[in-house]
N, C-alpha and C. Protein backbone atom coordinates (compact mmCIF):
# COMPACT_ATOMS: atom_id res chain seq x y z
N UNK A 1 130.04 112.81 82.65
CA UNK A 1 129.27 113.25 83.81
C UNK A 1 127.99 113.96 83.38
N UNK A 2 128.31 114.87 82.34
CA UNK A 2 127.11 115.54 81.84
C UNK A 2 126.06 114.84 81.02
N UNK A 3 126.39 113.41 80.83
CA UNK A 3 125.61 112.79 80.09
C UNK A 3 124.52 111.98 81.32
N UNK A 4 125.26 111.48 82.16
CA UNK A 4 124.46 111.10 83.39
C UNK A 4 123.39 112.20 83.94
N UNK A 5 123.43 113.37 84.47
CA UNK A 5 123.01 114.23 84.08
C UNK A 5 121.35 114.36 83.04
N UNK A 6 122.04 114.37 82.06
CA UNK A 6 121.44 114.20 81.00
C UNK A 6 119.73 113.19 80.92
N UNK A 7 120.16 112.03 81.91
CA UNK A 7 119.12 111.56 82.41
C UNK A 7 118.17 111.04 83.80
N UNK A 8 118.50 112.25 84.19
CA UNK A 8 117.82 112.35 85.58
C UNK A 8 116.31 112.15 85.58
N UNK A 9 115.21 111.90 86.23
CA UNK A 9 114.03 112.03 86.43
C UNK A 9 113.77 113.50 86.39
N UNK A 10 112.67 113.86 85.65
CA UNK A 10 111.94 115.21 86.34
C UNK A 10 110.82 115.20 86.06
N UNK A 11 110.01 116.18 86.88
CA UNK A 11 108.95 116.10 86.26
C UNK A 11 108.33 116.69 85.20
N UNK A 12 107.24 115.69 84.72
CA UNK A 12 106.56 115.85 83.18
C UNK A 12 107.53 115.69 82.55
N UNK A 13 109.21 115.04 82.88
CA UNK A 13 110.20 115.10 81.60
C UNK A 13 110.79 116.00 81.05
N UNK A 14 110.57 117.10 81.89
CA UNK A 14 110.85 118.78 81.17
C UNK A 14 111.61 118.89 81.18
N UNK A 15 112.87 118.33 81.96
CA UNK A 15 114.37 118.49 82.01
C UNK A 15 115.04 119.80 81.67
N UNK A 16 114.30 120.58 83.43
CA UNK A 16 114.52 122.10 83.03
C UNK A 16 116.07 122.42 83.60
N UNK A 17 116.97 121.32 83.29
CA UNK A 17 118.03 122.13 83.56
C UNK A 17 119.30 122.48 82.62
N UNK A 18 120.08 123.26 82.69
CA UNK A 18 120.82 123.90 81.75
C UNK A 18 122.35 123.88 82.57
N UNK A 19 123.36 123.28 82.01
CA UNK A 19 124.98 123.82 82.65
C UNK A 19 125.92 124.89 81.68
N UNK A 20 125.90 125.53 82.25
CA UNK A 20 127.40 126.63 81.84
C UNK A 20 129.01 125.93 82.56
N UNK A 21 129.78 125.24 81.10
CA UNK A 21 131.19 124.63 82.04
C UNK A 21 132.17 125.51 81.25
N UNK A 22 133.14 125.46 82.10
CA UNK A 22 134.46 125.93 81.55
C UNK A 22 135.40 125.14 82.26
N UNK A 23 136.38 125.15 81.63
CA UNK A 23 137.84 124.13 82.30
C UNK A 23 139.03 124.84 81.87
N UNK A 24 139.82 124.80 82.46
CA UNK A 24 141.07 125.33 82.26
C UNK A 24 142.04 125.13 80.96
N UNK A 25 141.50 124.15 80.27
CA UNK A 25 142.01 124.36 78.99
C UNK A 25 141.48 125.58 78.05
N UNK A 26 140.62 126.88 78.61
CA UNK A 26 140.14 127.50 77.96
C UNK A 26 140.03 128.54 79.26
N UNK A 27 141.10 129.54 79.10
CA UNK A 27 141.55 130.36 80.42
C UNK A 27 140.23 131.03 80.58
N UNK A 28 140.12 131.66 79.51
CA UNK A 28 139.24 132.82 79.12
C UNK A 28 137.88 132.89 79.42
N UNK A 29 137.68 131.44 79.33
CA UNK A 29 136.11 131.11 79.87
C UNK A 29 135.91 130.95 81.09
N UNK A 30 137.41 130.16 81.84
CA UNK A 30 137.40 129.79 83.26
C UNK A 30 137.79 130.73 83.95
N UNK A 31 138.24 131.69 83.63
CA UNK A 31 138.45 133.08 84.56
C UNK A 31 137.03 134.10 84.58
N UNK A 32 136.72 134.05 83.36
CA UNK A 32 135.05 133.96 83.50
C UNK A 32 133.92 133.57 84.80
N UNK A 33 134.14 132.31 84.51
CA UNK A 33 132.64 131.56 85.37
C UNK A 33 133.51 131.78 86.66
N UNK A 34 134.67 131.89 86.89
CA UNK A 34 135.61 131.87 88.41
C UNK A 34 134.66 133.30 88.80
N UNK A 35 134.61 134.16 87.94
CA UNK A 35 134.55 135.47 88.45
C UNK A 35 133.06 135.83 89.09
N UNK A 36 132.15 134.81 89.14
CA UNK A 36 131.06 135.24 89.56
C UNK A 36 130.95 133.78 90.73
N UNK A 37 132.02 133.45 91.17
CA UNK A 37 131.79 133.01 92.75
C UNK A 37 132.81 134.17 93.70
N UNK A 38 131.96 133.94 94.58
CA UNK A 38 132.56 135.35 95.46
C UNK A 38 133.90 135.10 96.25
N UNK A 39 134.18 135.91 96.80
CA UNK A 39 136.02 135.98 97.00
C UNK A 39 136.27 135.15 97.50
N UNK A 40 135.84 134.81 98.77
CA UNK A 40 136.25 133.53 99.54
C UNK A 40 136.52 132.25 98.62
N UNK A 41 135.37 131.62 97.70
CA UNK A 41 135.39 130.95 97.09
C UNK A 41 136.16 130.64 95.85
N UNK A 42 136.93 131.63 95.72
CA UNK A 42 137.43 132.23 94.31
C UNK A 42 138.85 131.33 95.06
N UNK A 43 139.13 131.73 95.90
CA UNK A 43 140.52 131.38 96.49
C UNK A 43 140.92 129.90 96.57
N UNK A 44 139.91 129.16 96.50
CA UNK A 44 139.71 127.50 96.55
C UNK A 44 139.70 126.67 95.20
N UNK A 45 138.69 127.62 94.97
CA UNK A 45 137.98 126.52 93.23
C UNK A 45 138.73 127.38 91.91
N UNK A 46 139.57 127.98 92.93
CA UNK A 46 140.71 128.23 91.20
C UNK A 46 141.74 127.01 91.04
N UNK A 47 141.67 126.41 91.78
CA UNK A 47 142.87 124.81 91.80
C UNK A 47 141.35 123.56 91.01
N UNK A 48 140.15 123.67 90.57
CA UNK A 48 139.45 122.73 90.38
C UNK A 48 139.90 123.05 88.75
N UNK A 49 139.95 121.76 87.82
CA UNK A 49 139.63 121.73 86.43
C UNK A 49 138.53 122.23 85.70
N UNK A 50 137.64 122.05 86.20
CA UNK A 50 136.38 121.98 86.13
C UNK A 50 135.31 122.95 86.75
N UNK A 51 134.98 124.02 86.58
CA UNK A 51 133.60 125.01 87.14
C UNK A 51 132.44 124.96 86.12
N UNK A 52 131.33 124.90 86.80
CA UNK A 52 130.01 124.78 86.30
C UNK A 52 129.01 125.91 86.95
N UNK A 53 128.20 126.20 86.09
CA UNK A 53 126.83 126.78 87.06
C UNK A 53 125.59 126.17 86.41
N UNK A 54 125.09 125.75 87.45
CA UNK A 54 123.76 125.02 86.99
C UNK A 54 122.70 125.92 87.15
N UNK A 55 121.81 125.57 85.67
CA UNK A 55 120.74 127.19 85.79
C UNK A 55 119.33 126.05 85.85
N UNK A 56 118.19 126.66 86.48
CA UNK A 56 116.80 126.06 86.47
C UNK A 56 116.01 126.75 85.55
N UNK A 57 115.08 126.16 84.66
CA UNK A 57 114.32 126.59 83.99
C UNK A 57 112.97 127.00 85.24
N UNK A 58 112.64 128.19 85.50
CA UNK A 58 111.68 128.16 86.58
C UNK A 58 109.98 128.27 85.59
N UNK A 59 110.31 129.05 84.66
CA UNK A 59 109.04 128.64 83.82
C UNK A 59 108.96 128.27 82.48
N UNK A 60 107.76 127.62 82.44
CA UNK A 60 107.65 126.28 80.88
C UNK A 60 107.38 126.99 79.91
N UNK A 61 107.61 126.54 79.39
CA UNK A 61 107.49 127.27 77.73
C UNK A 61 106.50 127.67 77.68
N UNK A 62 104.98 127.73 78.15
CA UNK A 62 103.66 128.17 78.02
C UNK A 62 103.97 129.21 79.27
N UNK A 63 104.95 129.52 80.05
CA UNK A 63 105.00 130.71 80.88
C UNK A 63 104.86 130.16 82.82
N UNK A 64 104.12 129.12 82.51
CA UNK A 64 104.02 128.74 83.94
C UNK A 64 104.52 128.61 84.65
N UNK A 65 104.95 128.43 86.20
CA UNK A 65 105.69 128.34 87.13
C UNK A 65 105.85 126.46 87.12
N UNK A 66 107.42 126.34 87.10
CA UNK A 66 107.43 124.90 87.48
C UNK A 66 108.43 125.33 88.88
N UNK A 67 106.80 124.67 90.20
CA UNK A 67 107.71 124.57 91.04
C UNK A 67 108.46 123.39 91.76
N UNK A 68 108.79 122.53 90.13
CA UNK A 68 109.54 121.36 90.60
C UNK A 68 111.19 121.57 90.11
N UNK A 69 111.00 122.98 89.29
CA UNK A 69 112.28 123.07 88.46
C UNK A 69 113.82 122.97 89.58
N UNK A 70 114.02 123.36 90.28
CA UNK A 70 114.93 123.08 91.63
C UNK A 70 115.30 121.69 91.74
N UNK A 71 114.35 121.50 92.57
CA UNK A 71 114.49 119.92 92.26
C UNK A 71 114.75 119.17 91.38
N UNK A 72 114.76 119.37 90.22
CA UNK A 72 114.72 118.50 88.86
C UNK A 72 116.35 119.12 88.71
N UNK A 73 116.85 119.83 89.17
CA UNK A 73 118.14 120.47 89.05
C UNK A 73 118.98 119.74 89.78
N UNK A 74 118.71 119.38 90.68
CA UNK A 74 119.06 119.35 91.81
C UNK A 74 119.40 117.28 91.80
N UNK A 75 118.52 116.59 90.79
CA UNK A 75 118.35 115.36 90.67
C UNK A 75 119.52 115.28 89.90
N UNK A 76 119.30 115.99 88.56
CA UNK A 76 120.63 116.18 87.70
C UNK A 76 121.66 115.95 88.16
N UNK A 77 122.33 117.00 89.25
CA UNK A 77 123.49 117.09 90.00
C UNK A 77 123.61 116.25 90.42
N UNK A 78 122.68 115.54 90.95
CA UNK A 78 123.37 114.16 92.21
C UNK A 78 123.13 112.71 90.91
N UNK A 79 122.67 112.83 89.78
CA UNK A 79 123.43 112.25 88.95
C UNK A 79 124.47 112.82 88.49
N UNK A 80 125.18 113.53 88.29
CA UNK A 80 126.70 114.12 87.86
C UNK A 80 127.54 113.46 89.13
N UNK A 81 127.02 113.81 89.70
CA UNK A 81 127.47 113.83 91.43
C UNK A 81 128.22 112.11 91.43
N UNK A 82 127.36 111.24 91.45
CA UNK A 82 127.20 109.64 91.17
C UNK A 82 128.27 109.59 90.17
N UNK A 83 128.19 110.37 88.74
CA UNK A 83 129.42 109.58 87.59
C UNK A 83 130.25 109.94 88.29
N UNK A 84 130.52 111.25 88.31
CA UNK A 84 131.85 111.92 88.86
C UNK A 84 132.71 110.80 90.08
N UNK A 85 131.94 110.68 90.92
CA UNK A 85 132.17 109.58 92.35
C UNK A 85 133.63 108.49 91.55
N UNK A 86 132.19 107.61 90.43
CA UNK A 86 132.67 106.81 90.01
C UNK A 86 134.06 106.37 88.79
N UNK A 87 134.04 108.06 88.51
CA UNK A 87 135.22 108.38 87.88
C UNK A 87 136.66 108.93 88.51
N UNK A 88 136.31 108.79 90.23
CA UNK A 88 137.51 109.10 90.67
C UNK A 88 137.36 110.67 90.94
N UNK A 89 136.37 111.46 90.29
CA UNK A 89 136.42 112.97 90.91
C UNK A 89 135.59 113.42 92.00
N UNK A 90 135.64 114.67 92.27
CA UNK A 90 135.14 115.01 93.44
C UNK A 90 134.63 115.97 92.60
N UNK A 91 133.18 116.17 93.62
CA UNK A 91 132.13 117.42 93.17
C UNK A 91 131.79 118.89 94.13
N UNK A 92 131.90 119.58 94.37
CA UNK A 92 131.63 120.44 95.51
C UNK A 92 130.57 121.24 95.02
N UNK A 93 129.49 121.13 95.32
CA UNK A 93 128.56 122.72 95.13
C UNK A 93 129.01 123.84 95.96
N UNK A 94 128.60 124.75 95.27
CA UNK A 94 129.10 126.47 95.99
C UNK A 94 127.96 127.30 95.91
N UNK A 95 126.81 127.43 96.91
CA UNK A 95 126.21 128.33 97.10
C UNK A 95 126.47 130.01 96.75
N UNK A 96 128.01 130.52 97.51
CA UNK A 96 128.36 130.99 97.31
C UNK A 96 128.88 131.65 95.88
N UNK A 97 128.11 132.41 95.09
CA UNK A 97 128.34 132.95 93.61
C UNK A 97 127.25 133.73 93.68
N UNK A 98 127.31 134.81 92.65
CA UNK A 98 127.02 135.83 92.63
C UNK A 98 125.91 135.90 91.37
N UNK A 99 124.64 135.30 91.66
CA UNK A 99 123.31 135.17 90.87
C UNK A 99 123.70 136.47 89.71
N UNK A 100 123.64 137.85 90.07
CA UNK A 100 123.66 138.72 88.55
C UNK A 100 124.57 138.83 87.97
N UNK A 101 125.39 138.39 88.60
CA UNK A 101 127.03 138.31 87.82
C UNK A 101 126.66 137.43 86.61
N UNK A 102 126.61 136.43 86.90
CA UNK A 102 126.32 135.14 86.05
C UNK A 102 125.32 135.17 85.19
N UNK A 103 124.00 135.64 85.69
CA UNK A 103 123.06 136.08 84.79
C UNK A 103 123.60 137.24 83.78
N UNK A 104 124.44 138.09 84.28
CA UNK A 104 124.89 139.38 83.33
C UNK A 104 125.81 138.33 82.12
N UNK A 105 126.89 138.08 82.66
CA UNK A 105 127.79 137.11 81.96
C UNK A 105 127.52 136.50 80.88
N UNK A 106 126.41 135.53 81.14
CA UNK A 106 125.81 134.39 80.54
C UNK A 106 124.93 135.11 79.47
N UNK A 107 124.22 135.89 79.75
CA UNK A 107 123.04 136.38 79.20
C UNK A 107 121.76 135.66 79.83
N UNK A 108 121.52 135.34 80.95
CA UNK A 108 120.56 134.19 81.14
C UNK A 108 119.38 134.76 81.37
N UNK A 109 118.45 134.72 80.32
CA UNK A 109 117.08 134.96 80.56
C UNK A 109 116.23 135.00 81.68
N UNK A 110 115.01 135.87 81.36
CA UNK A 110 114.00 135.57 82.25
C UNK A 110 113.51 134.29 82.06
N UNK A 111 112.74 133.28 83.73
CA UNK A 111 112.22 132.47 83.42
C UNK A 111 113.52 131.61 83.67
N UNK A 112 114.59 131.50 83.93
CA UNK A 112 115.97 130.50 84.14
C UNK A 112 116.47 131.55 85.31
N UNK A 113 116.97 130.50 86.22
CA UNK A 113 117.25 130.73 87.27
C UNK A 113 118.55 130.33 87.65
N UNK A 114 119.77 130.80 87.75
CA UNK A 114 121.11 130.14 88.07
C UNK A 114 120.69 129.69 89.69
N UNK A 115 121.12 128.40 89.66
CA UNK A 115 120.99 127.58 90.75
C UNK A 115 121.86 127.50 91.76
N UNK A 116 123.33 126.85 91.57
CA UNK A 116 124.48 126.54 91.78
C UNK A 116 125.41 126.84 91.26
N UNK A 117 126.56 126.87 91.78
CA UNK A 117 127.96 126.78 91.32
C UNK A 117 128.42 125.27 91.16
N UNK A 118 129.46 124.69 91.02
CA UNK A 118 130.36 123.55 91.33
C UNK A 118 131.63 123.20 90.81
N UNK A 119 132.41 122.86 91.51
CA UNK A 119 133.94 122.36 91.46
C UNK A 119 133.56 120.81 90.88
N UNK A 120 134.38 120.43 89.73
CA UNK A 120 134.78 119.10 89.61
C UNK A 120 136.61 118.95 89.98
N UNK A 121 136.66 118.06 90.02
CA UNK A 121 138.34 118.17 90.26
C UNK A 121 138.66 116.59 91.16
N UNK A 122 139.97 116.49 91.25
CA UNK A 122 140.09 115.51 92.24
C UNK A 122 141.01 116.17 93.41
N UNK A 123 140.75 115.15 94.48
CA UNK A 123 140.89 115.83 95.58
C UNK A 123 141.96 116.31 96.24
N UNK A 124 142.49 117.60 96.64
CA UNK A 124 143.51 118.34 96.73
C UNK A 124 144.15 117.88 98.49
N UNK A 125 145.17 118.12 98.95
CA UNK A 125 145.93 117.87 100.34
C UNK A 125 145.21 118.90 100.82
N UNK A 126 144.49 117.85 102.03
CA UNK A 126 144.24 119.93 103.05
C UNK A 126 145.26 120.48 103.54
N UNK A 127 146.50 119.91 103.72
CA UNK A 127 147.12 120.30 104.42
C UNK A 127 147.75 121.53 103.47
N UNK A 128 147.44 121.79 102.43
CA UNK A 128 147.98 123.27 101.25
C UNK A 128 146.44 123.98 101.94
N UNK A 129 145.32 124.06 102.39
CA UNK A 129 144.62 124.92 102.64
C UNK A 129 144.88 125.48 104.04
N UNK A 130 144.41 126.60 103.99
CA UNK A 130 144.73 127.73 105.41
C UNK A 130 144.27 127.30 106.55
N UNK A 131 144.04 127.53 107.51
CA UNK A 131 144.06 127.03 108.61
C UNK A 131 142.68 126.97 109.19
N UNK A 132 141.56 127.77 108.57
CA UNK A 132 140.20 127.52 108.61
C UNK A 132 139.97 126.74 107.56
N UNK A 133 140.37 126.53 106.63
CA UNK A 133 139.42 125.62 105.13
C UNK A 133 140.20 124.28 106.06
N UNK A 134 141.52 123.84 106.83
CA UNK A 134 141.86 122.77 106.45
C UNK A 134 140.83 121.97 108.12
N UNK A 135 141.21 123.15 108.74
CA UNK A 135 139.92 122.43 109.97
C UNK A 135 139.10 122.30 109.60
N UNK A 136 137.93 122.77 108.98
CA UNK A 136 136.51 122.58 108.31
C UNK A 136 136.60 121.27 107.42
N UNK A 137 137.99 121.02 106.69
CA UNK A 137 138.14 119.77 106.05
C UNK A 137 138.21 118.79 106.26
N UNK A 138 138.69 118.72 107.52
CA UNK A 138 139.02 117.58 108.51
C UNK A 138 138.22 117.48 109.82
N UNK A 139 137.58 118.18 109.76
CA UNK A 139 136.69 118.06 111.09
C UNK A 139 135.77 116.70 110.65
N UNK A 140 135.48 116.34 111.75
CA UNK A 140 133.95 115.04 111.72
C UNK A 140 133.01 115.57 111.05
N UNK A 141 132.24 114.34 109.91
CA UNK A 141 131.01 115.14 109.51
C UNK A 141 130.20 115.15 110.43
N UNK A 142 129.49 116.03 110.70
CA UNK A 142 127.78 116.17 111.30
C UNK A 142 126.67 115.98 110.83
N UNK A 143 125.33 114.67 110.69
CA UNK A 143 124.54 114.79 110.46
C UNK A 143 123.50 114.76 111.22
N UNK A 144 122.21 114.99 111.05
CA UNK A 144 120.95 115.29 111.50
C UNK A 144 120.40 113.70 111.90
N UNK A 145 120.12 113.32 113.42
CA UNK A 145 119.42 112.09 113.07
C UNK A 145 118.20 111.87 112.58
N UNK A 146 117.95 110.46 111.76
CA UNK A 146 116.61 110.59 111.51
C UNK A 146 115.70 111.11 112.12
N UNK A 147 115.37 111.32 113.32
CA UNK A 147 114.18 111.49 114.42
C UNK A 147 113.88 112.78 114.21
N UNK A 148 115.26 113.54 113.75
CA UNK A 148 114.80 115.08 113.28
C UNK A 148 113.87 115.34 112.54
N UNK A 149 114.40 114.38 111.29
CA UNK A 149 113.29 114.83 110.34
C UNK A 149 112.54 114.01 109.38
N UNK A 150 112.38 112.53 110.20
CA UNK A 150 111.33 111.65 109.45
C UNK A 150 110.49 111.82 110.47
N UNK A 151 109.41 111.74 110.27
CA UNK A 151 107.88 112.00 110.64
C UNK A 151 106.75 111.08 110.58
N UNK A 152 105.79 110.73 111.48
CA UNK A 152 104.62 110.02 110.84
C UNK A 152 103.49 110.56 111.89
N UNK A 153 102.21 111.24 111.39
CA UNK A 153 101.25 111.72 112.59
C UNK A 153 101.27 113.03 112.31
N UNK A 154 102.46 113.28 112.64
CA UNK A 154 102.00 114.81 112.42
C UNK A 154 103.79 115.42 112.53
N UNK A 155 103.54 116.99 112.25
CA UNK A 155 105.22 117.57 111.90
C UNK A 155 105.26 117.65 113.66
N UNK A 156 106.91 116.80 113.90
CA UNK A 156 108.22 116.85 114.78
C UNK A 156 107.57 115.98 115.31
N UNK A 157 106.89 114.91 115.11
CA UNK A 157 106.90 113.57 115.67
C UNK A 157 107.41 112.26 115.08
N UNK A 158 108.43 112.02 115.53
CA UNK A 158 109.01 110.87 114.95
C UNK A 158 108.68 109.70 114.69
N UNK A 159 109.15 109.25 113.45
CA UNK A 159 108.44 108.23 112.93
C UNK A 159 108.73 107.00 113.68
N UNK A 160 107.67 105.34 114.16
CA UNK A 160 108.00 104.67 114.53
C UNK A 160 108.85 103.91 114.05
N UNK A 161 108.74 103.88 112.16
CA UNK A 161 109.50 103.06 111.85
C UNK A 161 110.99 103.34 112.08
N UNK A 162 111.15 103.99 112.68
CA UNK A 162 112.67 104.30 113.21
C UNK A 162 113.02 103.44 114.71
């Protein structure tokens, strides 16, 4: 997965992103990276194999602001995202984690930015989750229709080619 990853697009090639993994064959590390997603979350993604935090390089080695570094993070993931699919696992990002925790933890410099959290794992019965995670699990997805937010003319006018 991390090799897919590995070749995402970014820009200028800078490939400003960085993963911190731990897996449960290595308690010590995974009770670790567990400890800087916050409680709620802690209660879920302790059943995943697999925890990650994805960090952004926000400035280039000459000091500058890359404000594509997010994004270029973010490309990464949804290549991980893609192997993982195709390997039968499931991926979850977690907003939820605790930026100085992780920065304390890690040691993560100025200039790198912890991005994300994420669960690899395969996919668990909702019916073992509580009675809010397993409705939220099973509910219909909701998405945005195009008209929301493709555009042509000008912003909140929908595009014809729709």
């Amino acid at each position: 997965m991390l090799e897919a990853a590995r070749w995402a697009p970014s820009s200028y090639n800078y490939q400003p992103w960085s993963f911190i993994v731990a897996t449960k064959e290595n308690s010590t590390e995974y009770d670790r990276l567990l400890s800087t997603l916050v409680k709620f979350n802690q209660g879920w993604a302790k059943n995943a194999p697999v925890l990650i935090i994805a960090v952004a390089q926000t400035l280039t080695d000459d000091g500058k602001t890359n404000r594509h570094a997010f994004h270029d993070v973010g490309l990464a993931i949804e290549n991980l995202v893609f192997q993982a699919t195709a390997l039968g696992l499931y991926v979850h990002q977690i907003a939820g984690f605790n930026v100085d925790i992780a920065r304390k933890e890690y040691q993560i410099p100025n200039g790198y930015e912890p991005a994300t959290a994420l669960t690899v794992g395969y996919i668990g019965d909702p019916q073992s989750l509580n009675d809010g995670l397993r409705e939220r699990e099973l509910a219909p997805c909701v998405r945005k229709s195009l008209k929301e937010f493709v555009f042509t003319g000008k912003w909140g006018e929908s595009s014809s080619l729709l």
